[in-house]
Protein backbone atom coordinates (compact mmCIF):
# COMPACT_ATOMS: atom_id res chain seq x y z
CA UNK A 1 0.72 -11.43 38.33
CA UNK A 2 -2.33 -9.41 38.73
CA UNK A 3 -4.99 -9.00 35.71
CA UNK A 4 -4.55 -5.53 35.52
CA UNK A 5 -0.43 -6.57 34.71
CA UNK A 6 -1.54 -8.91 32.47
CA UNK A 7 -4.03 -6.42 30.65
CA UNK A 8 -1.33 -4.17 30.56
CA UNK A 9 1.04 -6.68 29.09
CA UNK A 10 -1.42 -7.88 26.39
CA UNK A 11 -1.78 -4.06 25.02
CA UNK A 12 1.88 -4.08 24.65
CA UNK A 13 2.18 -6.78 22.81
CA UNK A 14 -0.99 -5.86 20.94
CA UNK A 15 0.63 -2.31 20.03
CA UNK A 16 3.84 -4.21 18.88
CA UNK A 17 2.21 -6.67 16.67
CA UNK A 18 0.41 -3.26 14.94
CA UNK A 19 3.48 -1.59 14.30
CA UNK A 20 5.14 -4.59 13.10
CA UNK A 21 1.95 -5.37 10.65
CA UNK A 22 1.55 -1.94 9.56
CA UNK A 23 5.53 -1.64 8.85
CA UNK A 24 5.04 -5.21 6.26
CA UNK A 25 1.91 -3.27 4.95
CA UNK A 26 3.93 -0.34 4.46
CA UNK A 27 7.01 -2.32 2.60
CA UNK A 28 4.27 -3.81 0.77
CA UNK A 29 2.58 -1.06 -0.92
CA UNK A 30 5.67 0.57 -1.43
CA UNK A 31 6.83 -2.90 -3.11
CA UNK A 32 3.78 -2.76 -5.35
CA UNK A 33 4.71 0.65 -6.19
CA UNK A 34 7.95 0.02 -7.51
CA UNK A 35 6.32 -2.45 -9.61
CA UNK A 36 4.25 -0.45 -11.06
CA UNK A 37 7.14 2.13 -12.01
CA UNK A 38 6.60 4.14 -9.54
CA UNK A 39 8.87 5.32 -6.32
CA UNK A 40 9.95 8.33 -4.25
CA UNK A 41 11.26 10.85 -6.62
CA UNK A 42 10.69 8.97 -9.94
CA UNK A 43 7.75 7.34 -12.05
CA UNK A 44 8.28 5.18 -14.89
CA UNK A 45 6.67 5.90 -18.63
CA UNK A 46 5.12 2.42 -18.92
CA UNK A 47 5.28 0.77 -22.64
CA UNK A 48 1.88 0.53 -23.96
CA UNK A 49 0.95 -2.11 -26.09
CA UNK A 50 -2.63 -3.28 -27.31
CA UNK A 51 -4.64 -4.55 -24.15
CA UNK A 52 -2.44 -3.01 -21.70
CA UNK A 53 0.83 -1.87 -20.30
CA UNK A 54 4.22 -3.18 -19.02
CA UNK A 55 6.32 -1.46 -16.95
CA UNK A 56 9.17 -3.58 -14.97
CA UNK A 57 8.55 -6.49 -16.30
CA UNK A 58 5.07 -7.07 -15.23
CA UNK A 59 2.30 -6.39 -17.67
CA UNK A 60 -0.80 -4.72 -16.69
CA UNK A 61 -4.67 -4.56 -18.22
CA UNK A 62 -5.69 -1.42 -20.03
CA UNK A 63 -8.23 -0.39 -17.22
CA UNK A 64 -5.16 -0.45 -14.68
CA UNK A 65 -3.57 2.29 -16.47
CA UNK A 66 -6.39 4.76 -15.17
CA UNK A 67 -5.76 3.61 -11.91
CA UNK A 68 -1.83 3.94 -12.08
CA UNK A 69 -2.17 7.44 -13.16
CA UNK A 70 -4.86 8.35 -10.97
CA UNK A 71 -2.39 7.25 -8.15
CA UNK A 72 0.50 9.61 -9.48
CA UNK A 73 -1.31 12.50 -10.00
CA UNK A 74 -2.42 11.85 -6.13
CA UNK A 75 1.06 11.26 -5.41
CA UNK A 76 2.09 14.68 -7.36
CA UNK A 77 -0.42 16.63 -5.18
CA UNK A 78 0.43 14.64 -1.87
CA UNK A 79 3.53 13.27 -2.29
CA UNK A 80 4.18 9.83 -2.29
CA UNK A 81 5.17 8.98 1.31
CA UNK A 82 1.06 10.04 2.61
CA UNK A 83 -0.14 8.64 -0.26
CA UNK A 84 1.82 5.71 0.85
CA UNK A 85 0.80 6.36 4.61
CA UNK A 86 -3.15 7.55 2.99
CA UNK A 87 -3.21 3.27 1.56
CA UNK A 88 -2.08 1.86 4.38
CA UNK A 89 -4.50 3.36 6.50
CA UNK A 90 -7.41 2.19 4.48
CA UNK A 91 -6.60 -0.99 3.69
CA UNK A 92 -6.15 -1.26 7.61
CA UNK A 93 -9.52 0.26 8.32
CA UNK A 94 -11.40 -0.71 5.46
CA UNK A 95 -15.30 -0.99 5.15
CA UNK A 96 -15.39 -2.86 7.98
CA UNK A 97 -12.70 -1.80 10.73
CA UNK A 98 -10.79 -5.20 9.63
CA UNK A 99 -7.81 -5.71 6.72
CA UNK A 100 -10.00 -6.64 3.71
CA UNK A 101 -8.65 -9.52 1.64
CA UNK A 102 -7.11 -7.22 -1.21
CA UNK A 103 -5.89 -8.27 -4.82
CA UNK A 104 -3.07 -6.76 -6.16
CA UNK A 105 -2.67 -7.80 -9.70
């Protein structure tokens, strides 16, 4: 095997590993999504409650609800599969050109 078939075999598994990762990242965000009452073609009204929110079983800090809806009214003007694709691509790139370690809750 030559290194120019090797190089060649390294990008494809390098291309298959990123569309593998990005689909998981993809399932992922979608996932957290759901959680937070929201999907493709429906959003939850969350129940508000002093200190926060719950919506689907989960409860949420009252800052979060800013972010929620700040999320759905980008989803409303973009629709929610590129806002979907829109995270996926920055948490990919972020600040640095690496995935950043990212909390979700």
């Amino acid at each position: 095997m030559t290194s120019r078939t090797a190089h060649t075999m390294d990008k494809k598994a390098i291309r298959q590993f990123a569309t593998s990762a990005r689909t998981k990242l993809i399932a992922a965000i979608e996932q957290r999504a759901f959680e937070l009452g929201i999907e493709r073609g429906s959003i939850k009204e969350p129940e508000i409650h002093q200190g926060g929110f719950r919506i689907n079983g989960g409860f949420y800090a009252d800052y979060q609800i800013k972010q929620r809806e700040h999320l759905i009214e980008e989803i409303k003007t973009h629709g929610f599969d590129e806002m979907i694709e829109k995270i996926a691509y920055t948490l990919i790139r972020g600040s640095t050109g690496s995935l950043p370690c990212v909390s979700w809750k």
